[in-house]
Protein backbone atom coordinates (compact mmCIF):
# COMPACT_ATOMS: atom_id res chain seq x y z
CA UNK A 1 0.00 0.00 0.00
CA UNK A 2 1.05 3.14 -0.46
CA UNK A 3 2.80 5.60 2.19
CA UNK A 4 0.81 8.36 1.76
CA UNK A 5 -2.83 6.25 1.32
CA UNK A 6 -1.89 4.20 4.38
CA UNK A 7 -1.01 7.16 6.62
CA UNK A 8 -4.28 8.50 5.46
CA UNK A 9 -6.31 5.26 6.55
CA UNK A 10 -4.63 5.50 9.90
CA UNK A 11 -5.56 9.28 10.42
CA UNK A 12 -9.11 8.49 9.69
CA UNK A 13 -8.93 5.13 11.88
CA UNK A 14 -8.00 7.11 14.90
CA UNK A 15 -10.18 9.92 14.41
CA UNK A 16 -13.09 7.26 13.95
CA UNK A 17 -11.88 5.76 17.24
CA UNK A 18 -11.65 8.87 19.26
CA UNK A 19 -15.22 10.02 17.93
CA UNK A 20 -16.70 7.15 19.41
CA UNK A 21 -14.84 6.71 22.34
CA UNK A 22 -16.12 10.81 23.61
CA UNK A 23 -19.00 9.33 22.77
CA UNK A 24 -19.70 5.89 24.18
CA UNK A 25 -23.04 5.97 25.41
CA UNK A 26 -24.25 6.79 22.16
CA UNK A 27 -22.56 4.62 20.32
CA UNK A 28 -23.57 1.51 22.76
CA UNK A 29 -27.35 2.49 22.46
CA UNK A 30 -26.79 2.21 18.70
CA UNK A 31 -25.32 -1.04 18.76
CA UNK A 32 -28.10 -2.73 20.99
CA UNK A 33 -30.68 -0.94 18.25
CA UNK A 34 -29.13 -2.06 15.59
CA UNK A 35 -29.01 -5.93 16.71
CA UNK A 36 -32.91 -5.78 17.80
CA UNK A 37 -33.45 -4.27 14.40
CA UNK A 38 -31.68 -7.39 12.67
CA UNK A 39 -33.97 -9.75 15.61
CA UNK A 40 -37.11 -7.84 14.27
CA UNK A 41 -36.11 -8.04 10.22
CA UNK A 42 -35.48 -11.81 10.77
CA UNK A 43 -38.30 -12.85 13.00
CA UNK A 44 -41.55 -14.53 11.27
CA UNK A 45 -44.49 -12.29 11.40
CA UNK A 46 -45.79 -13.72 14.51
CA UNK A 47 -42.35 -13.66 16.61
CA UNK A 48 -42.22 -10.22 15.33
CA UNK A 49 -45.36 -8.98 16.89
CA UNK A 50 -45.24 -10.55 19.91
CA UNK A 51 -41.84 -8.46 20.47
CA UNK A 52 -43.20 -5.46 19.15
CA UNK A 53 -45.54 -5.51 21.50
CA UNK A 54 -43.80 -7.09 24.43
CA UNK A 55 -41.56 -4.30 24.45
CA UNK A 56 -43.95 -1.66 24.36
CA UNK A 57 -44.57 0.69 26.91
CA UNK A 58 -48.13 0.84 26.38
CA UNK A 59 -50.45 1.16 28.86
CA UNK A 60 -50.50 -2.84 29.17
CA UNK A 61 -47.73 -3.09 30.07
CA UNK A 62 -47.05 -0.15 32.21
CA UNK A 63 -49.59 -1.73 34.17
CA UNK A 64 -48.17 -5.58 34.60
CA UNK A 65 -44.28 -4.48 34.24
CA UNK A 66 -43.34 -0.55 34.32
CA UNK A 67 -40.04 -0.11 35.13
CA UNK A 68 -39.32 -3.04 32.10
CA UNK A 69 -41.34 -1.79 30.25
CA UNK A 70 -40.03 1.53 30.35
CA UNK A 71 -35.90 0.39 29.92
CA UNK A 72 -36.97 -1.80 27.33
CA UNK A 73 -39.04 0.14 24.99
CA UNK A 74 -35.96 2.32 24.65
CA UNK A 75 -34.05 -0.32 22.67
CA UNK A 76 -35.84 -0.93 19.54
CA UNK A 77 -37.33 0.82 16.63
CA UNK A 78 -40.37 -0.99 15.01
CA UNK A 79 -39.27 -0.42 11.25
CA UNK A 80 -35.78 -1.72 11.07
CA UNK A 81 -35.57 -0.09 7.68
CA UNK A 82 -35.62 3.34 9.13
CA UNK A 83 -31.94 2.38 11.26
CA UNK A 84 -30.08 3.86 8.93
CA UNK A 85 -31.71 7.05 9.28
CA UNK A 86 -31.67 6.89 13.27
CA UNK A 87 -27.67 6.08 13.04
CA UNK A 88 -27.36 9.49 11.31
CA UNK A 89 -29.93 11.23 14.01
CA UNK A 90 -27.62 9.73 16.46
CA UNK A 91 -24.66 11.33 15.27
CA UNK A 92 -25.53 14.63 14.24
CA UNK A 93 -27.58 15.09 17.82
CA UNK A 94 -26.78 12.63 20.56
CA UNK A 95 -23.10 12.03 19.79
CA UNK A 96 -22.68 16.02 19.71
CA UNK A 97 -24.56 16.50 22.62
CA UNK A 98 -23.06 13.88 24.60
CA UNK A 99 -19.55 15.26 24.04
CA UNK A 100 -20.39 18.17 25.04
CA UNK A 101 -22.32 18.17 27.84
CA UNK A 102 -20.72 14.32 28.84
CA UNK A 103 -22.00 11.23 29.54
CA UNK A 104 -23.77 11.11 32.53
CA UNK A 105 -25.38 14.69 32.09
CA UNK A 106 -26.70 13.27 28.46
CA UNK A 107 -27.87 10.26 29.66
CA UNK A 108 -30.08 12.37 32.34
CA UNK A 109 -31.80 14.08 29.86
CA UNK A 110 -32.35 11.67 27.57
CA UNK A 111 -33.82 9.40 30.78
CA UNK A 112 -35.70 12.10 32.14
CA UNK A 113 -37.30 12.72 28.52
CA UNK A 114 -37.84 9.02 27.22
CA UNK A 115 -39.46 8.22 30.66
CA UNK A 116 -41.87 11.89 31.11
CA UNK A 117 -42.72 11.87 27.66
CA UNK A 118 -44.26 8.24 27.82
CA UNK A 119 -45.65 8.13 31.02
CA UNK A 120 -47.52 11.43 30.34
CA UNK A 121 -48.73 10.61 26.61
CA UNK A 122 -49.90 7.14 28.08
CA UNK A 123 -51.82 9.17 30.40
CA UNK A 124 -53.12 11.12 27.93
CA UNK A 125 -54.23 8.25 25.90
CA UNK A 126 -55.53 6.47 28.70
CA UNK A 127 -58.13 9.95 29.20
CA UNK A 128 -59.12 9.59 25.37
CA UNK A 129 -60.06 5.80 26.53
CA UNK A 130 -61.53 6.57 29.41
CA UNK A 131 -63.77 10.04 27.23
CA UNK A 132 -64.58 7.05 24.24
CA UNK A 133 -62.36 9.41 22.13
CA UNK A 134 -60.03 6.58 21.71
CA UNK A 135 -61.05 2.56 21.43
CA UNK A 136 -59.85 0.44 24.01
CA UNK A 137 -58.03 -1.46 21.63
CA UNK A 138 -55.13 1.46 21.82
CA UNK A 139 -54.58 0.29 25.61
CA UNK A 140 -52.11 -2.54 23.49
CA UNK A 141 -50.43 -0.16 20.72
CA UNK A 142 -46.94 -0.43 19.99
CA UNK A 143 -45.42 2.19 21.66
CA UNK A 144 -41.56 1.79 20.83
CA UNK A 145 -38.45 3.73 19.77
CA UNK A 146 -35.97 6.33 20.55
CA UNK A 147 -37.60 9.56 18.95
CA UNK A 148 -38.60 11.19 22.41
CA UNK A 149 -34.97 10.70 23.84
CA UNK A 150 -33.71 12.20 20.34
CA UNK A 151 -36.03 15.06 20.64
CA UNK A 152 -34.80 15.96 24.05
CA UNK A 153 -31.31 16.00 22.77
CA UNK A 154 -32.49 17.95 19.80
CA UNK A 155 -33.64 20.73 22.17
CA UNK A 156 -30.64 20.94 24.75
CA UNK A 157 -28.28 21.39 21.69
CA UNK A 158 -29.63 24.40 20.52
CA UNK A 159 -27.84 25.97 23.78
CA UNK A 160 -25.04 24.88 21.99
CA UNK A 161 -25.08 26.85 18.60
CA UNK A 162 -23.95 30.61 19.54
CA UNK A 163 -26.68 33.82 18.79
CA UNK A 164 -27.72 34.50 16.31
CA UNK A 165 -27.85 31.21 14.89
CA UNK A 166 -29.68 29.20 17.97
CA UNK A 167 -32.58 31.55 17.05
CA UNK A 168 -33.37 29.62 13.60
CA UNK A 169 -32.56 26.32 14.88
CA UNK A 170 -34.97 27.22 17.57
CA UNK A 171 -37.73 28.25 15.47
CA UNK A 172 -37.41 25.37 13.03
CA UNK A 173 -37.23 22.27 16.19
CA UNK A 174 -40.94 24.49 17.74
CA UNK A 175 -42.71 24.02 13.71
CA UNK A 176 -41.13 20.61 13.15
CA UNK A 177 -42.85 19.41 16.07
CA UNK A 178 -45.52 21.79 16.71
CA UNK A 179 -47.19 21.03 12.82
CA UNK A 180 -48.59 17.37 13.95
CA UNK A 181 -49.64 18.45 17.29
CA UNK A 182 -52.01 21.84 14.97
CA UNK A 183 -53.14 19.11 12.40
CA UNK A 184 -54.40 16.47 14.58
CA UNK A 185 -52.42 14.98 17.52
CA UNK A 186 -51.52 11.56 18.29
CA UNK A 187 -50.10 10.64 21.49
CA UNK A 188 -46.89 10.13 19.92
CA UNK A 189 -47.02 13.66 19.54
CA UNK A 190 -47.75 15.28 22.26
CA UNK A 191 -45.02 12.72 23.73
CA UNK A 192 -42.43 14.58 20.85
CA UNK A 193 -43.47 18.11 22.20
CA UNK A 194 -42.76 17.17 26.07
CA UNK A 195 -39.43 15.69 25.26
CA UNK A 196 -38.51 18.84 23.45
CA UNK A 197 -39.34 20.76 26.19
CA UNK A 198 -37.70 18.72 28.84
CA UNK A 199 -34.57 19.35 26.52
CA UNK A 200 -35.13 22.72 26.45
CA UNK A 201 -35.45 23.27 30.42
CA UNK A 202 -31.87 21.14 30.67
CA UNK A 203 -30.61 24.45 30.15
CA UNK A 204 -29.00 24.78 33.38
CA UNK A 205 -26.92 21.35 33.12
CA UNK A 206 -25.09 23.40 30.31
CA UNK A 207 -23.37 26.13 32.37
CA UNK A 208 -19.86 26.74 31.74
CA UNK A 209 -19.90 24.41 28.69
CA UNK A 210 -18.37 26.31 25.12
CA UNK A 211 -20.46 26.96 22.28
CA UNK A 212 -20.09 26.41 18.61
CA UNK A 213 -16.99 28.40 17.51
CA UNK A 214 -18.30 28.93 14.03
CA UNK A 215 -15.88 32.01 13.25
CA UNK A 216 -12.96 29.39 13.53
CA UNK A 217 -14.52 26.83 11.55
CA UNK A 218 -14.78 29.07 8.73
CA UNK A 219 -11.19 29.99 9.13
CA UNK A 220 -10.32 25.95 8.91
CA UNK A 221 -12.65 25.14 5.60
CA UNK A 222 -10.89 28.43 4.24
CA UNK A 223 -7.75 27.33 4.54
CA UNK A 224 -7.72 24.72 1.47
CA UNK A 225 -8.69 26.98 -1.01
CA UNK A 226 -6.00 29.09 -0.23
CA UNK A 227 -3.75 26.15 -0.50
CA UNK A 228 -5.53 25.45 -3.97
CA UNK A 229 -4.37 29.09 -4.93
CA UNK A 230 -0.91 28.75 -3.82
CA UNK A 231 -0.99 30.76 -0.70
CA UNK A 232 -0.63 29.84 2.75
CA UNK A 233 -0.19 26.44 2.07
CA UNK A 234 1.00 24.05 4.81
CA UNK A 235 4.75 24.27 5.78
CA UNK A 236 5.92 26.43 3.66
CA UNK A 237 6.08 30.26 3.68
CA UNK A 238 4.05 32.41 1.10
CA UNK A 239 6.50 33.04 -1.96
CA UNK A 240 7.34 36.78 -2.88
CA UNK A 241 8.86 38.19 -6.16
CA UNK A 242 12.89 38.81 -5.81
CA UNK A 243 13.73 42.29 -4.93
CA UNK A 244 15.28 44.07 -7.77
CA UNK A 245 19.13 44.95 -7.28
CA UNK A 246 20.00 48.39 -8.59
C-alpha cells in the first residue's frame, strides 16, 4: 500500500476511534438498536409482533411491568428499515450533545425525557379511553423507539449553537414538532413536544460548557482553497517576487 494512502487510513482510523470513544453511550445504544433491528427483520411475522408488543410501553404493560417496560421500549425501533436514518440522528444530535455536555449529564436528559414523555402521553391516551375518544383497543399499541430521547437532545443542543444562529434552529425544532400536534395529535405527539421541552429546560446542566466556535470553523474550511491558490499552504512560507538589485 502506499505511504501516503496508508497514513491516510490511519488518520481516519484514529479519528473514527476517538469520535466514538467521547462518545460511548451513544454509540452503545446504537449497537443494541441495531441488533434488535436485525432480531425484528429476521423474526416470522408472529415472533415479530409478539416483540413489538412485548416491548412496548403501552399502557399494558405499564400496568403488569413498568419499570421493564419503560428500559426496554428504549431499545428498539419498530421499522428496522428506518436504522439507517436513526444512526445518522444519532450522530448529528446525541453524539454532539453527549460530548459536550458528557456522559452522565446526556444520559439524564435523555432518561428524564424518554421516561416523562411516555408516562404522560400514556396518560393522555388512557383519558381519550376513558372520554370514548379513543377505542380500548389502543390500551395494546406499539409504543416503541428512541424519537422522544432524540427530541430531548435535539432541544438541549440548541444551547449549543452561539446567537444568532440558535434563534433559527430554535424556530425550526418548535414548527417541526408543533405542525402534527395543529393538524391532529396523536399521542406520539404530544409525547415529541414534552421531550422537546424537557430538553429545552436542561438548560441549566449546560453552564460553563463552550459553544459552537463557528468564526474558527470558517477559518479551517478556508484554509484549502488558499492552499488550492498557492498561498498559505502548509509548511511552507508564502513566496514573494525577488527584490530588484540596482
Amino acid at each position: 500500500m502506499h505511504p501516503r494512502r496508508n497514513e491516510a487510513l490511519t488518520a481516519a482510523r484514529d479519528r473514527i476511534r476517538a469520535w466514538v470513544g467521547s462518545s460511548p453511550g451513544t454509540h452503545v445504544w446504537l449497537l443494541i438498536i441495531g441488533v434488535n433491528s436485525l432480531v425484528i427483520a429476521a423474526a416470522s411475522e408472529g415472533l415479530e409482533r409478539f416483540l413489538l408488543h412485548r416491548t412496548s410501553s403501552n399502557i399494558h404493560e405499564l400496568t403488569k411491568h413498568p419499570v421493564q417496560s419503560l428500559l426496554i421500549s428504549g431499545f428498539w425501533i419498530e421499522n428496522p428499515a428506518s436504522f439507517l436514518l436513526y444512526a445518522v440522528l444519532f450522530e448529528l444530535v446525541h453524539a454532539n450533545v453527549e460530548r459536550w455536555l458528557g456522559t452522565l449529564r446526556w444520559l439524564c436528559v435523555v432518561a428524564a425525557a424518554h421516561i416523562a414523555a411516555t408516562l404522560i402521553s400514556q396518560e393522555v391516551l388512557l383519558l381519550a379511553i376513558q372520554s370514548h375518544a379513543a377505542p380500548k383497543a389502543m390500551k395494546h399499541v406499539v409504543d416503541i423507539g428512541v424519537s422522544y430521547g432524540l427530541a430531548a437532545a435535539a432541544g438541549v443542543l440548541a444551547y449549543r449553537l452561539p446567537r444568532p444562529w440558535r434563534w433559527p434552529y430554535l424556530a425550526g425544532l418548535v414548527l417541526f414538532f408543533a405542525v402534527p400536534l395543529i393538524s391532529g395529535a396523536t399521542f406520539t405527539d404530544f409525547g415529541h413536544a414534552i421531550a422537546l421541552g424537557i430538553g429545552l429546560a436542561c438548560q441549566p446542566l449546560t453552564g460553563g460548557r463552550p459553544v459552537w466556535d463557528f468564526s474558527a470553523a470558517s477559518r479551517a474550511l478556508g484554509r484549502p482553497a488558499r492552499w488550492l491558490r498557492g498561498t498559505d499552504a502548509p509548511g511552507r512560507r508564502r513566496s514573494r517576487p525577488p527584490r530588484s538589485r540596482r
